[in-house]
Protein backbone atom coordinates (compact mmCIF):
# COMPACT_ATOMS: atom_id res chain seq x y z
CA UNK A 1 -61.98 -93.56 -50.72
CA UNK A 2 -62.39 -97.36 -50.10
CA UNK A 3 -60.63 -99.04 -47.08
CA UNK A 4 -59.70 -102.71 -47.54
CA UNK A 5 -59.89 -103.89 -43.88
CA UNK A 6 -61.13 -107.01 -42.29
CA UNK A 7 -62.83 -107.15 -38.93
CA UNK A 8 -60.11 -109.87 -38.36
CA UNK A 9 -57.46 -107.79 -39.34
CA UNK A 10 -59.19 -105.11 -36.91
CA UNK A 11 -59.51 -107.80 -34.28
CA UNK A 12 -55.91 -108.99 -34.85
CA UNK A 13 -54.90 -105.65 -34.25
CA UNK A 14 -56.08 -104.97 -30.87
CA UNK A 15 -55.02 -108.45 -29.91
CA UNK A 16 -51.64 -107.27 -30.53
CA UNK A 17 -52.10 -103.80 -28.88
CA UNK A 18 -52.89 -105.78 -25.44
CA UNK A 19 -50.51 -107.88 -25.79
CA UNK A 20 -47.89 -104.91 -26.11
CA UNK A 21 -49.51 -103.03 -23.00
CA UNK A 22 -50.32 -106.14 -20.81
CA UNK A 23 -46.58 -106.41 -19.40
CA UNK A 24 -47.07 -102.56 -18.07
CA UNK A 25 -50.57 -104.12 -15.79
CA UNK A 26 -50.14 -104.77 -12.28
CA UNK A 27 -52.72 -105.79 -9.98
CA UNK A 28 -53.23 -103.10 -6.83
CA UNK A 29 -53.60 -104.99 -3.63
CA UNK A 30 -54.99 -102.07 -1.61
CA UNK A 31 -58.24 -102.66 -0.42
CA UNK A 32 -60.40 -105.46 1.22
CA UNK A 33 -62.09 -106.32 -2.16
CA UNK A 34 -61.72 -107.04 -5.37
CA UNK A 35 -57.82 -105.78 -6.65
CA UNK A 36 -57.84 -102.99 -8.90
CA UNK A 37 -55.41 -102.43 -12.33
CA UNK A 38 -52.45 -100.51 -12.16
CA UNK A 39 -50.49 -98.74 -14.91
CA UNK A 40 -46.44 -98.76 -14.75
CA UNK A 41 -46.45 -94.97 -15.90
CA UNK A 42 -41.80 -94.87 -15.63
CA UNK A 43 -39.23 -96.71 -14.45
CA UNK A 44 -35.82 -95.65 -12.84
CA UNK A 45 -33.12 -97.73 -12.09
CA UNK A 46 -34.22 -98.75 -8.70
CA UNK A 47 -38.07 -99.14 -9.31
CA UNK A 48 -41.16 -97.95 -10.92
CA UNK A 49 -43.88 -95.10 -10.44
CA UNK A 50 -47.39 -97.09 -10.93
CA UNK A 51 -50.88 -94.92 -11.25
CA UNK A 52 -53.92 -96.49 -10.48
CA UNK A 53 -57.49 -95.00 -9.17
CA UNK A 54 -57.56 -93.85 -6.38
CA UNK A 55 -60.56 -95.40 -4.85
CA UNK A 56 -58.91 -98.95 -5.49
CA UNK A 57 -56.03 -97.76 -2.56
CA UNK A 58 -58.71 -97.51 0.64
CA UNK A 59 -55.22 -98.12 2.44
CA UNK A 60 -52.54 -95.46 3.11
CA UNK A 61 -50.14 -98.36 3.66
CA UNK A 62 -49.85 -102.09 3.59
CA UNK A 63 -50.52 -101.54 -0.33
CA UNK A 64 -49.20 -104.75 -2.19
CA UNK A 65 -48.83 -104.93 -6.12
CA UNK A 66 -48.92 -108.30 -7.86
CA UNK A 67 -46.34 -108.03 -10.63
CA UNK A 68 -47.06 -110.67 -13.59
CA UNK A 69 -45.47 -114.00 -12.49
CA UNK A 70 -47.55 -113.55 -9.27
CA UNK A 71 -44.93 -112.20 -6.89
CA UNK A 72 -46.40 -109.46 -4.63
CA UNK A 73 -44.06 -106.57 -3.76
CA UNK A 74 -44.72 -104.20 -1.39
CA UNK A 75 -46.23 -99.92 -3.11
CA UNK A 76 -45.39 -97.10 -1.52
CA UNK A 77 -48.69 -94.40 -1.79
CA UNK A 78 -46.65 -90.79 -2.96
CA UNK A 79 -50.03 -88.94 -3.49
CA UNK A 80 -52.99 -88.78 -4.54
CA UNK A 81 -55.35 -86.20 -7.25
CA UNK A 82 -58.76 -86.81 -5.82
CA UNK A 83 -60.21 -84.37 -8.50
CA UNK A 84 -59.32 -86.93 -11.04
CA UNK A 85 -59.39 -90.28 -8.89
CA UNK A 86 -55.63 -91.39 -9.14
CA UNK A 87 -53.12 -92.39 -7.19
CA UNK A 88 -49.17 -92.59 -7.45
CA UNK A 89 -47.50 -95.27 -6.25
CA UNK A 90 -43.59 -96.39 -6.21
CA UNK A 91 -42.11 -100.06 -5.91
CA UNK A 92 -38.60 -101.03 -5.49
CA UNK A 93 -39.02 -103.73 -8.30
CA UNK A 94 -36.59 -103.21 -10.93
CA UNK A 95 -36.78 -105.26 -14.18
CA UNK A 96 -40.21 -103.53 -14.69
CA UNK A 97 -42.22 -102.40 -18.29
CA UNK A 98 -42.69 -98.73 -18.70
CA UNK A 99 -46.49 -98.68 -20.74
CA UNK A 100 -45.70 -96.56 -24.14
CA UNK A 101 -47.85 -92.89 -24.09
CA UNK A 102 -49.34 -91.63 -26.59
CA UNK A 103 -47.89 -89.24 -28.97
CA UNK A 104 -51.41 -87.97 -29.87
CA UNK A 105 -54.35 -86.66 -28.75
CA UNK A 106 -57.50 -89.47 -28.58
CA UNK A 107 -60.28 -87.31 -31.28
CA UNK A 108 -63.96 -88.69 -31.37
CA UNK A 109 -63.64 -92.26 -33.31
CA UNK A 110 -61.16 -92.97 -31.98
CA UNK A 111 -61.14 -97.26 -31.64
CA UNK A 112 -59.83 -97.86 -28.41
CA UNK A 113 -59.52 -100.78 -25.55
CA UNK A 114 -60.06 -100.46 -21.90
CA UNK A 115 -57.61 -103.09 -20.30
CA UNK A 116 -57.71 -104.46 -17.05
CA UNK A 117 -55.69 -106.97 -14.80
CA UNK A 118 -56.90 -107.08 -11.43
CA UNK A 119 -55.85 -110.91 -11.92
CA UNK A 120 -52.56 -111.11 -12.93
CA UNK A 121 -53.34 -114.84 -14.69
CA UNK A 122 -55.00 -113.08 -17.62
CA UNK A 123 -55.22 -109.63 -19.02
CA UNK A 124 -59.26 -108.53 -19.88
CA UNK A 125 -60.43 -106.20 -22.45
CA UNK A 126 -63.33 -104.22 -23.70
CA UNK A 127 -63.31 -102.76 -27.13
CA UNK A 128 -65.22 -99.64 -27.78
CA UNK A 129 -64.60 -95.97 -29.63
CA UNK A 130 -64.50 -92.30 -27.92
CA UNK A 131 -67.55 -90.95 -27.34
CA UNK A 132 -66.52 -87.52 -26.40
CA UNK A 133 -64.17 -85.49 -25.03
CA UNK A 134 -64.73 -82.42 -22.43
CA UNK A 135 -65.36 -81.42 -19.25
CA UNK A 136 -68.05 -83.24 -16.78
CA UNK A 137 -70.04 -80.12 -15.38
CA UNK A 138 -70.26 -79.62 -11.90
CA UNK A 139 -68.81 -83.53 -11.24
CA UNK A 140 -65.22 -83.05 -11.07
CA UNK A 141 -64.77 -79.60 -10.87
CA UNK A 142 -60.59 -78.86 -11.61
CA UNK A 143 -60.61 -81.71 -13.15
CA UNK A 144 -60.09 -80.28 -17.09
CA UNK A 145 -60.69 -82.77 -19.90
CA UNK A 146 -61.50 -86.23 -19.42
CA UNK A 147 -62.26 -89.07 -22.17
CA UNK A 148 -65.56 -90.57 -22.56
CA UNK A 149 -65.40 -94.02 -24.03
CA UNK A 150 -67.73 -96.86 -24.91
CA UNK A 151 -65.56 -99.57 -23.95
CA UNK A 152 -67.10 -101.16 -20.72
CA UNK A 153 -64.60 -100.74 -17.31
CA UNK A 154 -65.26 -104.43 -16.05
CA UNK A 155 -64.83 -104.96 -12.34
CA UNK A 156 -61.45 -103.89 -11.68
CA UNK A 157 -60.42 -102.55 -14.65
CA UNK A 158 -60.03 -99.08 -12.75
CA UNK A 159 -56.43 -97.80 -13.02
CA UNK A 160 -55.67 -99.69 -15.72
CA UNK A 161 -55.20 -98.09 -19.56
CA UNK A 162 -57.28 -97.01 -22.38
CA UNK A 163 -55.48 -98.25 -25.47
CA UNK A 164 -55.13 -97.20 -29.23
CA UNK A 165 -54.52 -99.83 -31.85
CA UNK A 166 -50.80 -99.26 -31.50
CA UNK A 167 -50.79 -100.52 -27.66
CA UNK A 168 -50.29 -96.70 -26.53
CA UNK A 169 -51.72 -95.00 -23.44
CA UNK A 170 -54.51 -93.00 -24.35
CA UNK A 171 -54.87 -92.04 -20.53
CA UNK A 172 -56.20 -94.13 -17.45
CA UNK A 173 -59.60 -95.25 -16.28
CA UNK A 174 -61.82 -94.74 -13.53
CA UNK A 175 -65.29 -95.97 -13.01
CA UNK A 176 -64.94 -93.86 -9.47
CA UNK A 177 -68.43 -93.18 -7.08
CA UNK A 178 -68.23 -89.27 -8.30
CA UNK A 179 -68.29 -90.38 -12.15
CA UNK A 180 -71.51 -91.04 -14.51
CA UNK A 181 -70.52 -94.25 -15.83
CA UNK A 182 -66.59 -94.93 -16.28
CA UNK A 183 -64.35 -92.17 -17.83
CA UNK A 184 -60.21 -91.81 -19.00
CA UNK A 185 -58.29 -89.53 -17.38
CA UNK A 186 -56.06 -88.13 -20.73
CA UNK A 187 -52.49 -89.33 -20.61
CA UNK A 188 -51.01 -85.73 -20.41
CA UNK A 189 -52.98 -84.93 -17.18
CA UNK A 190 -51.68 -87.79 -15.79
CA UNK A 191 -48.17 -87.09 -17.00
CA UNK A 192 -48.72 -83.79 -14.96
CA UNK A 193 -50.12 -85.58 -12.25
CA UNK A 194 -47.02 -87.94 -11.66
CA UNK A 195 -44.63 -85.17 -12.32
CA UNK A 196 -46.06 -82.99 -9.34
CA UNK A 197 -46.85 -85.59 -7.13
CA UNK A 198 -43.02 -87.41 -7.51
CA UNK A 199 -41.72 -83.65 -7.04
CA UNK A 200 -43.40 -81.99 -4.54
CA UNK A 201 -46.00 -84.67 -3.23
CA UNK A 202 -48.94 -82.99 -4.54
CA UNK A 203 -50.92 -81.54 -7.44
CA UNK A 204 -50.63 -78.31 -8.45
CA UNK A 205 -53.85 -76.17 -8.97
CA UNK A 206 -54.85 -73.17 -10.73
CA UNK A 207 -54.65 -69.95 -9.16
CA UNK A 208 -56.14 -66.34 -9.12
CA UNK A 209 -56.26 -65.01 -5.56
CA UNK A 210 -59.90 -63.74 -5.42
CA UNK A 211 -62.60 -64.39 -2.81
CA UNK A 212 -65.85 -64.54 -5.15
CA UNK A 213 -70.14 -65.17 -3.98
CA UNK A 214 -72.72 -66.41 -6.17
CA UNK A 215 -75.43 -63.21 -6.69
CA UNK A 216 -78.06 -63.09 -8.94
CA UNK A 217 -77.21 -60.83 -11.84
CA UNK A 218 -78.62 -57.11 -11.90
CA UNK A 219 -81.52 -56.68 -14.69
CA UNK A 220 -78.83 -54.69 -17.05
CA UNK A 221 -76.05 -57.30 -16.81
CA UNK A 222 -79.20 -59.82 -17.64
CA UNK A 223 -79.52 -57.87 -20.67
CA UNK A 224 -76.76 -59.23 -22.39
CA UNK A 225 -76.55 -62.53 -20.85
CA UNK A 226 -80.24 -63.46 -21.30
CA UNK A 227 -79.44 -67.37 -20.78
CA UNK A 228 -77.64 -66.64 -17.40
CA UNK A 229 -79.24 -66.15 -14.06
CA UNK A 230 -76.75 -65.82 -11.24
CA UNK A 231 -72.98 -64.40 -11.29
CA UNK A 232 -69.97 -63.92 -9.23
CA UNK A 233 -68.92 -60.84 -7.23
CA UNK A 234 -65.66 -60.31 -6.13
CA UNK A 235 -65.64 -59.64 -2.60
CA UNK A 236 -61.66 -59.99 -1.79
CA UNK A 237 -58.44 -59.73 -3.99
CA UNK A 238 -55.35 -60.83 -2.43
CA UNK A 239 -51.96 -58.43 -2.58
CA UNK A 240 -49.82 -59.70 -5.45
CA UNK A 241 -51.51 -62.07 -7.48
CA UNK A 242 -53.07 -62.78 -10.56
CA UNK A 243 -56.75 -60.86 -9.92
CA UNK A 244 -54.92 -57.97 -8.55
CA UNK A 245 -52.15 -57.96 -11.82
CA UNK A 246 -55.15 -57.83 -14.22
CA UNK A 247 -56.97 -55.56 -12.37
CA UNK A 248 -59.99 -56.76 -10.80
CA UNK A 249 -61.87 -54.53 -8.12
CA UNK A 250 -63.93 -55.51 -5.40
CA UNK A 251 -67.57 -55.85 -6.62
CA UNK A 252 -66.62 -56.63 -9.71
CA UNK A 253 -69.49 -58.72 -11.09
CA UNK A 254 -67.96 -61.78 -13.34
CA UNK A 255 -70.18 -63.21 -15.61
CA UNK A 256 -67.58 -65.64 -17.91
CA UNK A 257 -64.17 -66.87 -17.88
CA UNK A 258 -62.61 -68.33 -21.23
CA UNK A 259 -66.28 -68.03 -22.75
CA UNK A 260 -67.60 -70.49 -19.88
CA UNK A 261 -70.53 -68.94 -17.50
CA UNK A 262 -69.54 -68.70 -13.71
CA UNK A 263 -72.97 -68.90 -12.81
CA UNK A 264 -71.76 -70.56 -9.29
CA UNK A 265 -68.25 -70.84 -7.60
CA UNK A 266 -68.03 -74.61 -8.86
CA UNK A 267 -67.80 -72.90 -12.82
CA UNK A 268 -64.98 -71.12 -11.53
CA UNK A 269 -63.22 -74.03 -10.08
CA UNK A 270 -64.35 -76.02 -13.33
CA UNK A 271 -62.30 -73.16 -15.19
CA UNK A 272 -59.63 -73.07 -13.04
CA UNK A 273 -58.16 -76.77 -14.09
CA UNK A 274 -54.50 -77.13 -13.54
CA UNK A 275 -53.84 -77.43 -17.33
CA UNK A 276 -54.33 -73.40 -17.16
CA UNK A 277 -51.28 -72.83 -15.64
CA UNK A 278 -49.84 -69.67 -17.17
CA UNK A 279 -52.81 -69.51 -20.08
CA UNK A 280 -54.10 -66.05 -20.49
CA UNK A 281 -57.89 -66.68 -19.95
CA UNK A 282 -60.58 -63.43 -20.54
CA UNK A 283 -62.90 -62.48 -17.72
CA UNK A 284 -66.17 -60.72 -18.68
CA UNK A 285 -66.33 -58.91 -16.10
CA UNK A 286 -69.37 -56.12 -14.99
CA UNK A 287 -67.79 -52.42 -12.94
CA UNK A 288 -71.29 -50.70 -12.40
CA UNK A 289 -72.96 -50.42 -15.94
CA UNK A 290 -69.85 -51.05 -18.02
CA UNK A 291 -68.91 -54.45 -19.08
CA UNK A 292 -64.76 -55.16 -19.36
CA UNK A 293 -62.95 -57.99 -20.62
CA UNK A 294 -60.21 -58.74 -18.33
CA UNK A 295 -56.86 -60.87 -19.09
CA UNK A 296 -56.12 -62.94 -15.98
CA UNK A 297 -52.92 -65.94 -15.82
CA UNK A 298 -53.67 -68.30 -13.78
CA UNK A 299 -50.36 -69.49 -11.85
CA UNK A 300 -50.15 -72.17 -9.43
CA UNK A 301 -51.45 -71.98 -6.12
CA UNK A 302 -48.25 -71.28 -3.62
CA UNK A 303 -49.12 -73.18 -0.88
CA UNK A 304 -50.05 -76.91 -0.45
CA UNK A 305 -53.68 -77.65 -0.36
């Protein structure tokens, strides 16, 4: 099949996709350096919820945003997801853009645009395609899927969008001190993010109830996991709650959950990402010599963490 396309005509459609976003930017005013981006995620009829990265908010108040014909207003800091560096903010502003979301997943090949405005007199942007998409082992553990794009995240580009050719959100970025390079946080985790944190103040996380150590595996449990070392033993199950439903013992030996290896308690919390809410996930799990699978449901945690 032959495409007729133009690199103009490609470049003359991202021009048009940041102009469509730009009017959802805000700069963040909420640390001593350089302002970060911010993203207006919805609007109400008395003001708008913004996300940003969290590491551009050093400040719990005194947090300014610098709407587009320069007026600073003053943020309000709702909460923050520290597993995925954002933070939720509100402003009393009214008159403000909502940025469009995605309808779609971003796939691999995806041509995208990282867009910042930590200067309100002129949007930036990077051009660049997704790289992959998955989890970054043993970095952000909870923190589920994240975006890996080539697009560069310029000084103060953090909090601001990742764009498809259309202008739409394909989910924020972060260049954040915990991250290898700069990643996107996908636009439905953030959707859950703002939902929980405008509801309850917080994020909700996945749940099982079970106290777990890292052991090294016995020789016979080795025997069919030849490419895994260590384990996890159960050494508590709480009354009531997801480990005890499926029916998980103490010194149970758990060797995968939803086909990933728990070779240390970070796998589990890696596992355990807040999009798992509800799922039915299988635990290989080792009583003595026999080897079970077990059907645990994650729900989410009922107290604040």
């Amino acid at each position: 099949m032959t495409i007729d396309i133009t690199a103009q005509q490609i470049g003359n459609t991202f021009a048009d996709a940041v102009e469509r976003v730009t009017p959802s930017l805000v700069a963040v005013l909420g640390r001593s350096r350089l302002p970060g981006t911010g993203t207006i995620w919805d609007t109400d009829q008395t003001g708008a919820v913004i996300v940003t990265a969290s590491h551009v908010v050093e400040r719990e108040e005194q947090i300014a945003i610098r709407l587009a014909d320069d007026a600073e207003v003053p943020a309000t800091l709702l909460g923050r997801d520290l597993t995925r560096d954002l933070a939720v903010l509100r402003v009393d502003a009214t008159d403000l853009e909502a940025a469009s979301i995605a309808s779609v997943d971003a796939r691999v090949g995806t041509l995208t645009m990282a867009v910042g405005r930590p200067f309100v007199s002129c949007t930036q942007a990077s051009f660049g395609s997704v790289v992959f998409i998955g989890s970054l082992r043993n970095r952000n553990p909870g923190a589920g899927r994240v975006i890996h794009a080539d697009a560069t995240l310029y000084p103060g580009f953090s909090g601001g969008p990742l764009i498809d050719a259309s202008g739409d959100v394909l989910g924020i970025n972060t260049s954040g001190a915990r991250q290898v390079g700069g990643i996107t946080i996908p636009a439905d985790q953030v959707s859950r993010v703002v939902r929980d944190i405008v509801e309850i103040g917080y994020v909700r996380t996945a749940w099982v109830g079970i106290t777990l150590q890292q052991i090294d595996l016995p020789d016979h449990v080795r025997e069919f996991h030849p490419d895994q070392q260590t384990g996890l033993i159960v050494l508590g199950i709480e009354e009531n709650t997801p480990a005890a439903d499926a029916g998980l013992f103490v010194d149970d030996i758990l060797v995968t959950m939803d086909g990933q290896p728990l070779a240390d308690v970070t796998d589990l919390k890696q596992v355990l990402c807040d999009e798992l809410i509800g799922e039915s996930l299988t635990v290989t799990a080792w009583r003595g010599d026999t080897r079970r699978d077990i059907v645990v449901t994650p729900v989410a945690r009922p107290e604040q963490p």
